[in-house]
Protein backbone atom coordinates (compact mmCIF):
# COMPACT_ATOMS: atom_id res chain seq x y z
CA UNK A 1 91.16 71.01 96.63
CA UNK A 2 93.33 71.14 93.51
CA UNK A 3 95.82 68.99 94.76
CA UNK A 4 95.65 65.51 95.93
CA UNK A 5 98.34 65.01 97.64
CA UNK A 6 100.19 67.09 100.02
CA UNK A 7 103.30 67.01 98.53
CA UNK A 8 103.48 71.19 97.86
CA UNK A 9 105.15 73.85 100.12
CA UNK A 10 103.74 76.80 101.30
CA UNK A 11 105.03 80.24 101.12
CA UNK A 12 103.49 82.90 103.27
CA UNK A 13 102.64 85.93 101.17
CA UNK A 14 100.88 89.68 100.92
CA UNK A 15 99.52 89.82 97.01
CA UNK A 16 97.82 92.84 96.00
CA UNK A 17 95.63 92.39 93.21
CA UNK A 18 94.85 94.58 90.07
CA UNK A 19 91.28 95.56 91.68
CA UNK A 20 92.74 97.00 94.92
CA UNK A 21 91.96 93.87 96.51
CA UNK A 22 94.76 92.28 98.81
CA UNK A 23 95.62 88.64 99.71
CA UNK A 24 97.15 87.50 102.95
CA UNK A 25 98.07 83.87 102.89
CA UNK A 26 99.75 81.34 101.28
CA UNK A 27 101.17 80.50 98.19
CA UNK A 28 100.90 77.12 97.25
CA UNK A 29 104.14 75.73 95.31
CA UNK A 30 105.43 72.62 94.41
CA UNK A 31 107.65 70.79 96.49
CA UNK A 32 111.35 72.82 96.74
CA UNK A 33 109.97 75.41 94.67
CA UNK A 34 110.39 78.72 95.57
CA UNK A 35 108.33 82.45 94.99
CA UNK A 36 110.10 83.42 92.01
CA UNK A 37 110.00 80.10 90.17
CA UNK A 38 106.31 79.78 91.00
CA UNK A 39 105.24 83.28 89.92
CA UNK A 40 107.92 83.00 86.69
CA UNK A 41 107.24 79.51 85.56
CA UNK A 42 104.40 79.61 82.50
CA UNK A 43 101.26 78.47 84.70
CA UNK A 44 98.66 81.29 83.83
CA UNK A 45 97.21 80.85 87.82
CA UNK A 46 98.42 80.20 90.99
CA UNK A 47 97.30 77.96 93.74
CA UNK A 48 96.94 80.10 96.95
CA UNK A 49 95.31 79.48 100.24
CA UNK A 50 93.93 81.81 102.74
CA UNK A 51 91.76 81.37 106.12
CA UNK A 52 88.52 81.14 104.34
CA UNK A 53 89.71 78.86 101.45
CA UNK A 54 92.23 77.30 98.69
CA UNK A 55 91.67 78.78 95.16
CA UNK A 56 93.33 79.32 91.71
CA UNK A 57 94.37 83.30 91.45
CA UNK A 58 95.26 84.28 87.38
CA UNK A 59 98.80 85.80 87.56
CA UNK A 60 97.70 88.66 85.29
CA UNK A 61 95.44 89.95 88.09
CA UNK A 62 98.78 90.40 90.66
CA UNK A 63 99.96 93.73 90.88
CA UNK A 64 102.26 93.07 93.52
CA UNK A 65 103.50 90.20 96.32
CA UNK A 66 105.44 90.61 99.15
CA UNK A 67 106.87 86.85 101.02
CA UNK A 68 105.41 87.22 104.84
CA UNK A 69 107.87 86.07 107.93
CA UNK A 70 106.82 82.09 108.31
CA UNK A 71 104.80 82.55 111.44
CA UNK A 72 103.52 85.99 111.28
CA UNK A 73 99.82 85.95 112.45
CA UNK A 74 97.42 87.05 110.35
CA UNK A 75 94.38 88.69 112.12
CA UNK A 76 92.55 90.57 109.30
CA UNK A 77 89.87 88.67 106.84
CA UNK A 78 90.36 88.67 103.56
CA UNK A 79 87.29 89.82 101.72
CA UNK A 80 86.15 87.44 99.21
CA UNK A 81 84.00 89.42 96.53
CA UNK A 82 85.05 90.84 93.27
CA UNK A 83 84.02 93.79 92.25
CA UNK A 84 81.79 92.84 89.27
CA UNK A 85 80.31 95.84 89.03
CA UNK A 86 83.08 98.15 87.88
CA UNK A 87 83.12 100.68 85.21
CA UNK A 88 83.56 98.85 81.92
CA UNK A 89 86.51 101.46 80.91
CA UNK A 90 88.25 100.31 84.10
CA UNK A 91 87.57 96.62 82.77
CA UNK A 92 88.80 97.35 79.71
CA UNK A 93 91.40 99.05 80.64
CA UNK A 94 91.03 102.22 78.83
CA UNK A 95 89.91 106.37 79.26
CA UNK A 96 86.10 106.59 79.72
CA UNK A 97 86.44 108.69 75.91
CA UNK A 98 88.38 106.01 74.68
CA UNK A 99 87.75 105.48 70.60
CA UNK A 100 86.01 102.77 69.23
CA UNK A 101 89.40 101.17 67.85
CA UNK A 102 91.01 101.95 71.27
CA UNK A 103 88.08 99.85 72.87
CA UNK A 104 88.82 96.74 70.32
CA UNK A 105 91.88 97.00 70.90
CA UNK A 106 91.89 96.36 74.67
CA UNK A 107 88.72 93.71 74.00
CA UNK A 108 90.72 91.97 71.62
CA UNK A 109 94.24 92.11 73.86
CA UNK A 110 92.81 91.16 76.81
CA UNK A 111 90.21 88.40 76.00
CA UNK A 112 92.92 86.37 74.43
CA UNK A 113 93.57 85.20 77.64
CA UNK A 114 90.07 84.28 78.31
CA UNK A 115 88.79 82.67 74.75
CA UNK A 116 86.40 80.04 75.71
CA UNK A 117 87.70 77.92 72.83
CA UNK A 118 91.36 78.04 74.07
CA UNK A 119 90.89 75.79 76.97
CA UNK A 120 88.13 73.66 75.79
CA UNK A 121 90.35 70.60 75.71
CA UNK A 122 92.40 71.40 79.06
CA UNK A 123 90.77 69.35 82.31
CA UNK A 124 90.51 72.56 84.66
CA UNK A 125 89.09 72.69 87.82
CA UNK A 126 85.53 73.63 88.27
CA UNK A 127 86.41 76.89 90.02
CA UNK A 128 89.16 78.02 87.16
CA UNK A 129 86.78 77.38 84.09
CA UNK A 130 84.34 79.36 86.19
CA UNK A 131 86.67 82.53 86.16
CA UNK A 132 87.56 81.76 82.88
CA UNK A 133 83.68 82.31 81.48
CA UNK A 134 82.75 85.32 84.10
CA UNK A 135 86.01 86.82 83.07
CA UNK A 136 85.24 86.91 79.42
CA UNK A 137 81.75 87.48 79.67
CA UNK A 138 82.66 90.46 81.66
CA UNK A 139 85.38 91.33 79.31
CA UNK A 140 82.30 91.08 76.45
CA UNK A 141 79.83 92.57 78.17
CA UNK A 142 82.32 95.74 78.76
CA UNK A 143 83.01 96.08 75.12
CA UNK A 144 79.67 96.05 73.86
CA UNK A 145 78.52 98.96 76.57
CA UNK A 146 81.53 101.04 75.60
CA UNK A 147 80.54 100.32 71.96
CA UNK A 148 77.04 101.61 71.94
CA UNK A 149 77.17 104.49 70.04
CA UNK A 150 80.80 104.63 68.28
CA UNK A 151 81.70 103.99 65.00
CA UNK A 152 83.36 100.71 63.66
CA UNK A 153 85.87 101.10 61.84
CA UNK A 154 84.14 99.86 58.69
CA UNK A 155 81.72 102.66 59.47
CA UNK A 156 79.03 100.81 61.08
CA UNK A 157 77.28 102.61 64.25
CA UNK A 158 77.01 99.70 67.29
């Protein structure tokens, strides 16, 4: 899918992402590389495969991944969903009483990775500048319904 050759390894894995969610699968790395170098190098996604799919994964949503015995069957399904319906603190990042700087703070932190301007020029698959708009628009959308209500720091009520 990303790929056209098949000239890339693949390293079983157990990822366990930010939102509780957890991956079984495999990695997908280039050829020779190895876990570490793959999750270390400055790629902001991964390639990753499981039994439903191949898709890119943004390293800043793994909490944690564990390399799998090459072999090991896998019996469970992975779920597929995202849960876009989450509390926009949790989004965010911050305490449901959080301040109105504290909020644009977090906004401002963690849609820098997500800017639709910063990849306008970058060839991305179809799938990866599709997280990259829901994932700012959700990133937006959680800002302004923590906002309502608070006081800008220039003294303005949202």
């Amino acid at each position: 899918m990303f790929n056209s050759g098949d000239d890339r390894v693949r390293l079983p894995v157990k990822m366990t992402l930010a939102d509780g969610r957890i991956l079984i699968g495999n990695l997908l790395a280039n050829m020779g590389g190895t876990l570490e170098r793959t999750l270390n190098n400055e790629a902001l996604f991964i390639s990753f495969e499981d039994q439903e799919s191949e898709r890119m994964i943004a390293k800043n949503t793994i909490v944690e991944v564990l390399a799998r015995p090459k072999g090991e069957v896998v019996e469970e399904k992975t779920p597929l969903a995202v849960n876009i319906d989450e509390p926009a603190h949790i989004t965010l990042g911050v305490t449901e009483g959080a301040s109105g700087e504290e909020i644009t703070h977090a906004f401002v932190s963690k849609a820098e990775h997500y800017r639709p301007d910063r990849f306008e020029n970058v060839n991305l698959p179809p799938e990866v500048a599709e997280y990259i708009d829901s994932s700012y628009r959700k990133l937006y959308a959680a800002h302004n319904t923590m906002m309502e209500g608070k006081t800008h720091a220039i003294g303005q009520v949202a």
